[in-house]
N, C-alpha and C. Protein backbone atom coordinates (compact mmCIF):
# COMPACT_ATOMS: atom_id res chain seq x y z
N UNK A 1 16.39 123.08 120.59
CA UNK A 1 17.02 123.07 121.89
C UNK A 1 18.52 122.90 121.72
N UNK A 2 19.44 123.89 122.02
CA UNK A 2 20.91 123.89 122.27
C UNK A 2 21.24 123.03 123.51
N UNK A 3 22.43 121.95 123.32
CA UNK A 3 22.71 121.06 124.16
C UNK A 3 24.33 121.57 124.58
N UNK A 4 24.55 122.06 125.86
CA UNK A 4 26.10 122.63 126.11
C UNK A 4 26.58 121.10 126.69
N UNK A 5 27.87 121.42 126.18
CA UNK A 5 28.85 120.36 126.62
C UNK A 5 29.63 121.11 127.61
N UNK A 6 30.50 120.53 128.87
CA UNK A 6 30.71 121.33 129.75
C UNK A 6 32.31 121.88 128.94
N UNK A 7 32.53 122.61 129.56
CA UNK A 7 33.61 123.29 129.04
C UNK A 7 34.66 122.81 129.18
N UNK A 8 36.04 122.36 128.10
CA UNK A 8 36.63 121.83 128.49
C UNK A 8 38.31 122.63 129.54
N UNK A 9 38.51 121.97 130.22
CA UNK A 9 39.95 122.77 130.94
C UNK A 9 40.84 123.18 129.98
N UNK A 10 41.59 124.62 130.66
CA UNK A 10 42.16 125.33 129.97
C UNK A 10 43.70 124.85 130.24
N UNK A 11 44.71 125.01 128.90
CA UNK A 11 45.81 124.40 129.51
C UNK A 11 46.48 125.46 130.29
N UNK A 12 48.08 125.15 130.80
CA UNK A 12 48.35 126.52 132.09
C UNK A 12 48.29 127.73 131.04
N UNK A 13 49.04 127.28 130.00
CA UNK A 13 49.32 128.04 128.84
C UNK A 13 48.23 129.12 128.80
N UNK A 14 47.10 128.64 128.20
CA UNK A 14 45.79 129.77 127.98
C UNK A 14 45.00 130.15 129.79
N UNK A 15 45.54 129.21 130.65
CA UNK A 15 45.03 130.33 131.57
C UNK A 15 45.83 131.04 132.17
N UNK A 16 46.82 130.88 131.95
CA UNK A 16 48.56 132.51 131.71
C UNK A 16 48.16 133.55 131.10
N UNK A 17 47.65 132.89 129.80
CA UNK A 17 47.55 134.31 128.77
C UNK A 17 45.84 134.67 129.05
N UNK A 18 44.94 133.97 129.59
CA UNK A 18 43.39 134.89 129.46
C UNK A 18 44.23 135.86 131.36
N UNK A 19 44.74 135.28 132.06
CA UNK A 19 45.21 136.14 133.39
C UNK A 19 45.85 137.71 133.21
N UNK A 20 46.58 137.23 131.90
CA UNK A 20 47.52 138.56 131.71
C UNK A 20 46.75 139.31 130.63
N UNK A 21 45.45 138.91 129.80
CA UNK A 21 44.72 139.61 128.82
C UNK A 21 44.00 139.71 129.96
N UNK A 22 42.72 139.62 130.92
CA UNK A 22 41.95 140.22 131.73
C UNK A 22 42.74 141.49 132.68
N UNK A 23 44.01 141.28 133.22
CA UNK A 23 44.72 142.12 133.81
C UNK A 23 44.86 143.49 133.17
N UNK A 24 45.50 143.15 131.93
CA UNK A 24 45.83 144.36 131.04
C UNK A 24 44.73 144.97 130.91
N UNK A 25 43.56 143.99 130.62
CA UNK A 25 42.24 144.85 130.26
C UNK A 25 41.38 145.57 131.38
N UNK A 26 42.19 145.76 132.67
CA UNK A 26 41.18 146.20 134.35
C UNK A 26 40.95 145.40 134.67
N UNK A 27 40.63 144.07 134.83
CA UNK A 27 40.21 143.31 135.84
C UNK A 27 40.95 143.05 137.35
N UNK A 28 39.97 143.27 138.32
CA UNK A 28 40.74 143.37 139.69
C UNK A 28 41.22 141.85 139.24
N UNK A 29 42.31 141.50 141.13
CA UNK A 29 42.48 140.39 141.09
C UNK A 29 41.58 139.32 141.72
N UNK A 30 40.76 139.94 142.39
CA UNK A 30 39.39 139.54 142.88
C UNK A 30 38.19 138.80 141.91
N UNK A 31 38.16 139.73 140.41
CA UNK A 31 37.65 139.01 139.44
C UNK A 31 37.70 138.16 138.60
N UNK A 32 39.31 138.21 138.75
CA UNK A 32 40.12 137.36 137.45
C UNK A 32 39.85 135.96 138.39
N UNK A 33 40.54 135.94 139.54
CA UNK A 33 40.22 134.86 140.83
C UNK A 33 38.75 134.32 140.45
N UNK A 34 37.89 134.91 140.52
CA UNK A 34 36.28 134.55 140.69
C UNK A 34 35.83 133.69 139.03
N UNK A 35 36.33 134.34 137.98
CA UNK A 35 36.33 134.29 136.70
C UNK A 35 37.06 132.46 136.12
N UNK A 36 38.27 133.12 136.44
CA UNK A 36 39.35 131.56 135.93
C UNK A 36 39.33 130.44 137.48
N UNK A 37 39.01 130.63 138.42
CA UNK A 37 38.88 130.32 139.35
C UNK A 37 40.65 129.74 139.64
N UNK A 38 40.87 130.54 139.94
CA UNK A 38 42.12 130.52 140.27
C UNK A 38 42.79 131.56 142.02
N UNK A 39 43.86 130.80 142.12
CA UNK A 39 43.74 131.81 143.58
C UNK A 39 44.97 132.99 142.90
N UNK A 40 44.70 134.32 144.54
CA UNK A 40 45.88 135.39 143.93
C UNK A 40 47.09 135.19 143.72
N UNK A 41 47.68 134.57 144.50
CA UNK A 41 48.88 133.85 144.52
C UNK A 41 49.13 133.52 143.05
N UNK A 42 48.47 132.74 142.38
CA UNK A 42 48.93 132.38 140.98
C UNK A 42 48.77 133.60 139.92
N UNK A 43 48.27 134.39 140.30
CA UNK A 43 47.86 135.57 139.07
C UNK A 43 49.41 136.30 139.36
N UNK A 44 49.55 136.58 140.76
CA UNK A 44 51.05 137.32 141.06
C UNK A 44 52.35 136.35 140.23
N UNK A 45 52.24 135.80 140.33
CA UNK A 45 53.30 134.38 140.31
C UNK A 45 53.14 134.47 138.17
N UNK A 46 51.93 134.36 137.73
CA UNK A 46 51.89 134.50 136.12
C UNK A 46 51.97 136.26 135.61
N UNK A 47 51.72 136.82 136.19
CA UNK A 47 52.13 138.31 136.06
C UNK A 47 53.42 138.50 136.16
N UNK A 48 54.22 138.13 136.91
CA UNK A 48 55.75 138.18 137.28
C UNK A 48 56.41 137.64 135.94
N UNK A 49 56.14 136.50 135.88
CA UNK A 49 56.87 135.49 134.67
C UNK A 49 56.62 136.45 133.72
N UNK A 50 55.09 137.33 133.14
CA UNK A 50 54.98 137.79 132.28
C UNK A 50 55.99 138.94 131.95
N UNK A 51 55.62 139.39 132.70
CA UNK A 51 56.99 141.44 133.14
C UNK A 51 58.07 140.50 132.77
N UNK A 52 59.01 139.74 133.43
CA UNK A 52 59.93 138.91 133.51
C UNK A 52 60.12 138.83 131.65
N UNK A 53 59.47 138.12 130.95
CA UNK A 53 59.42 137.31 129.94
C UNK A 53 59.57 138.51 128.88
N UNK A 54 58.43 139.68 129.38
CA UNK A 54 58.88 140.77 127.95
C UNK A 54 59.67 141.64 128.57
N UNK A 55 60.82 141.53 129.41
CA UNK A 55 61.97 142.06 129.44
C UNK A 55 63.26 141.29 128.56
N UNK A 56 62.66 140.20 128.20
CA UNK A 56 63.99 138.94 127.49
C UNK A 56 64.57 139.54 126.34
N UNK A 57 64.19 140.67 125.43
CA UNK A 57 64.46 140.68 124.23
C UNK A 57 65.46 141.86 124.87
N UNK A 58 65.16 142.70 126.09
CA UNK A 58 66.11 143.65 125.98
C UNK A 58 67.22 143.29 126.61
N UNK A 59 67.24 142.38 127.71
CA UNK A 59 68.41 141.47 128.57
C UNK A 59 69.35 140.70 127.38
N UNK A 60 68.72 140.20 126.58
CA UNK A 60 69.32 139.72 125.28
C UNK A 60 70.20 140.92 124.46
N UNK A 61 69.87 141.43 124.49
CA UNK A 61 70.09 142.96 123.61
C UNK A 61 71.51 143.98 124.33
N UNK A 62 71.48 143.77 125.98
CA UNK A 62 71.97 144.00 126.24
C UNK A 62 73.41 142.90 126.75
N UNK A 63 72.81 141.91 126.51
CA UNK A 63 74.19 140.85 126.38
C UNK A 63 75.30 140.68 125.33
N UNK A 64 73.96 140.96 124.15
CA UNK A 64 74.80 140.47 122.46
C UNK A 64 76.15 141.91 123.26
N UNK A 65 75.46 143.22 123.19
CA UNK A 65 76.31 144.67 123.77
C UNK A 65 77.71 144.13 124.48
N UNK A 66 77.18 143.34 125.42
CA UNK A 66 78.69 143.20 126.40
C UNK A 66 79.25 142.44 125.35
N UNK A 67 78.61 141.08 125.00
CA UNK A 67 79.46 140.03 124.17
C UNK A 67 80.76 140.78 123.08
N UNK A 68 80.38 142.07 122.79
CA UNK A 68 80.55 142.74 121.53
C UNK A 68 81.63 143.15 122.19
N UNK A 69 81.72 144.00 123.37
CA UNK A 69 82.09 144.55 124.12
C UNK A 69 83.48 144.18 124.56
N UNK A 70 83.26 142.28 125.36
CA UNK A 70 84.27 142.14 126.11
C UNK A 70 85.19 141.59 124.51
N UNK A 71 84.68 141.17 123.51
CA UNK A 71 85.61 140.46 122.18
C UNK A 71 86.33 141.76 122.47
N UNK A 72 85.61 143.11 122.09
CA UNK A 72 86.87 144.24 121.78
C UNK A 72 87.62 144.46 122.72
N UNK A 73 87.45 144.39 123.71
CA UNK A 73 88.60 143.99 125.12
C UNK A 73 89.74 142.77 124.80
N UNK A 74 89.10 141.86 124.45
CA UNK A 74 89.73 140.65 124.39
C UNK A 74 91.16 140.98 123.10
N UNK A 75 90.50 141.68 121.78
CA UNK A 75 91.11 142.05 120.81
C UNK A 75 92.42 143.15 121.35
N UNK A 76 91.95 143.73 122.05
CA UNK A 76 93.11 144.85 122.12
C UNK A 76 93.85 144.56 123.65
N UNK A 77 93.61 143.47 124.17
CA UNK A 77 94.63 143.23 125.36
C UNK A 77 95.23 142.02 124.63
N UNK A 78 95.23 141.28 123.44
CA UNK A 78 95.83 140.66 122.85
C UNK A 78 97.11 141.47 121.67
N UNK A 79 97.07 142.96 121.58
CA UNK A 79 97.50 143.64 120.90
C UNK A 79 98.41 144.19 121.92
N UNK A 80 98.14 144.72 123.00
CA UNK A 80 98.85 145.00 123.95
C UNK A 80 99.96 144.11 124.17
N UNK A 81 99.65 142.98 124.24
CA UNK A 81 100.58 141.55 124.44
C UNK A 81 101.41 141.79 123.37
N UNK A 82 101.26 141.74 122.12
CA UNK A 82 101.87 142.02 121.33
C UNK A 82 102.93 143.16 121.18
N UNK A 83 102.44 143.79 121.65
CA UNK A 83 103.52 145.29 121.98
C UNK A 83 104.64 144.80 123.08
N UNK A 84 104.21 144.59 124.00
CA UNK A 84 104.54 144.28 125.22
C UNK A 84 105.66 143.47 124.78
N UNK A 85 105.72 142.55 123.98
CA UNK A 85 106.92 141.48 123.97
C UNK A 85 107.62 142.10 122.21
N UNK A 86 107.11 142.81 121.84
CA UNK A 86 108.28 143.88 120.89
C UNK A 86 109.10 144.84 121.53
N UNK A 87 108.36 145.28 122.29
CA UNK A 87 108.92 146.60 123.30
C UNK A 87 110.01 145.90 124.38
N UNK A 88 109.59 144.68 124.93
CA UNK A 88 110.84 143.62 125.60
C UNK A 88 111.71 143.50 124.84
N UNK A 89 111.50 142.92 123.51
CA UNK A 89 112.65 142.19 122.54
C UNK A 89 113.56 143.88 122.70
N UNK A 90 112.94 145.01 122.45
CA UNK A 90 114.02 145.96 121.84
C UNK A 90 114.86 146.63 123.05
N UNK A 91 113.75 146.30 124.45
CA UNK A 91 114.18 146.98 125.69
C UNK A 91 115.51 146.31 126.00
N UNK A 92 115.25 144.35 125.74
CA UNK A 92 116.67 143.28 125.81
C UNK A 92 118.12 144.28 125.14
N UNK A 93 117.31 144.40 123.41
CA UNK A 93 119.02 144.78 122.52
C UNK A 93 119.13 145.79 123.39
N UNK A 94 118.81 146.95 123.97
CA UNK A 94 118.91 148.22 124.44
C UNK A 94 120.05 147.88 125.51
N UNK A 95 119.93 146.72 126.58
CA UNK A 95 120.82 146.56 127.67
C UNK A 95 121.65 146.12 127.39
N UNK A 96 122.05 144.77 126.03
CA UNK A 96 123.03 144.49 126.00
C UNK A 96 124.07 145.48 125.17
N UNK A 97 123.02 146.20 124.06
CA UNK A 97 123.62 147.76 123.56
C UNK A 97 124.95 148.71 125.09
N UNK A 98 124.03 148.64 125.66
CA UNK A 98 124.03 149.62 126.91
C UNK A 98 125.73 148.97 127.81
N UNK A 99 125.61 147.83 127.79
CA UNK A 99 126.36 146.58 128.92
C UNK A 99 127.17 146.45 127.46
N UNK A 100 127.73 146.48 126.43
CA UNK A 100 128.67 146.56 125.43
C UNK A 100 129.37 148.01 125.46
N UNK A 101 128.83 148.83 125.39
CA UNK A 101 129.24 150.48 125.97
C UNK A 101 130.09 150.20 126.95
N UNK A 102 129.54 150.12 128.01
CA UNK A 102 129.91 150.15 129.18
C UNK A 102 131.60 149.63 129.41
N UNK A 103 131.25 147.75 128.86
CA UNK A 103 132.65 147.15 128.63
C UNK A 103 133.88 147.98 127.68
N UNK A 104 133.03 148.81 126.83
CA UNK A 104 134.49 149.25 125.99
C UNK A 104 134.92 150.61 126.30
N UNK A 105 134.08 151.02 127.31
CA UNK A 105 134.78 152.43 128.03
C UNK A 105 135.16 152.28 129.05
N UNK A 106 134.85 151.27 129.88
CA UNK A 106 136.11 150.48 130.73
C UNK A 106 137.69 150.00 130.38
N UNK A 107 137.17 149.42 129.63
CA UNK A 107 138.38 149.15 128.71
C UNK A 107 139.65 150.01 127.86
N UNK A 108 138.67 151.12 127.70
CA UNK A 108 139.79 152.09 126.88
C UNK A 108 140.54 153.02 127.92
C-alpha cells in the first residue's frame, strides 16, 4: 500500500515558471486557473513580467549602444571645445594684428 503525503506548496517562483511552461505548452487560461489553482488575473500579471523579463538582455544591449554612443558625443564635443578656444586664441592675435594695422596707417 502507497501512502501519499499531501503535496507540498509551490513557491511564487515555481508557480511563475509551471504558468509560463503550461502557457507556452497550449494550456487555456481556464486550465492553467483550474490546474495551479490560481485566478486569471495572476497568470496575466506572471505572463507580463515574463515577455517583460526576456526582453532585458536586449534593453540592456541597447543601452551598453547609447552608453557607447553618448561617450563618443561626449569625446568629440570635448574636442570641439578644444578647437573652439585655439580658433579664439588665434581669432584674439588676428584683431590685435588687425587694430596694430590700422594704428600705423593712421599714423603714416
Amino acid at each position: 500500500m502507497e501512502v501519499v503525503v499531501g503535496k507540498a506548496r509551490m513557491s511564487r517562483k515555481e508557480k511563475a515558471e509551471k504558468i509560463v511552461e503550461m502557457y507556452e505548452s497550449g494550456y487555456s487560461y481556464k486550465e492553467i486557473c483550474e490546474a495551479l489553482r490560481v485566478a486569471p488575473k495572476t497568470i496575466a500579471k506572471v505572463l507580463k513580467e515574463a515577455e517583460e523579463g526576456s526582453k532585458r538582455p536586449e534593453i540592456e544591449e541597447c543601452l551598453r549602444d547609447l552608453e557607447c554612443r553618448v561617450s563618443k558625443l561626449e569625446g568629440d564635443l570635448r574636442e570641439l571645445e578644444r578647437r573652439i578656444v585655439k580658433l579664439s586664441g588665434r581669432l584674439d592675435d588676428a584683431v590685435k594684428a588687425l587694430k596694430r594695422l590700422y594704428r600705423e596707417a593712421v599714423f603714416v
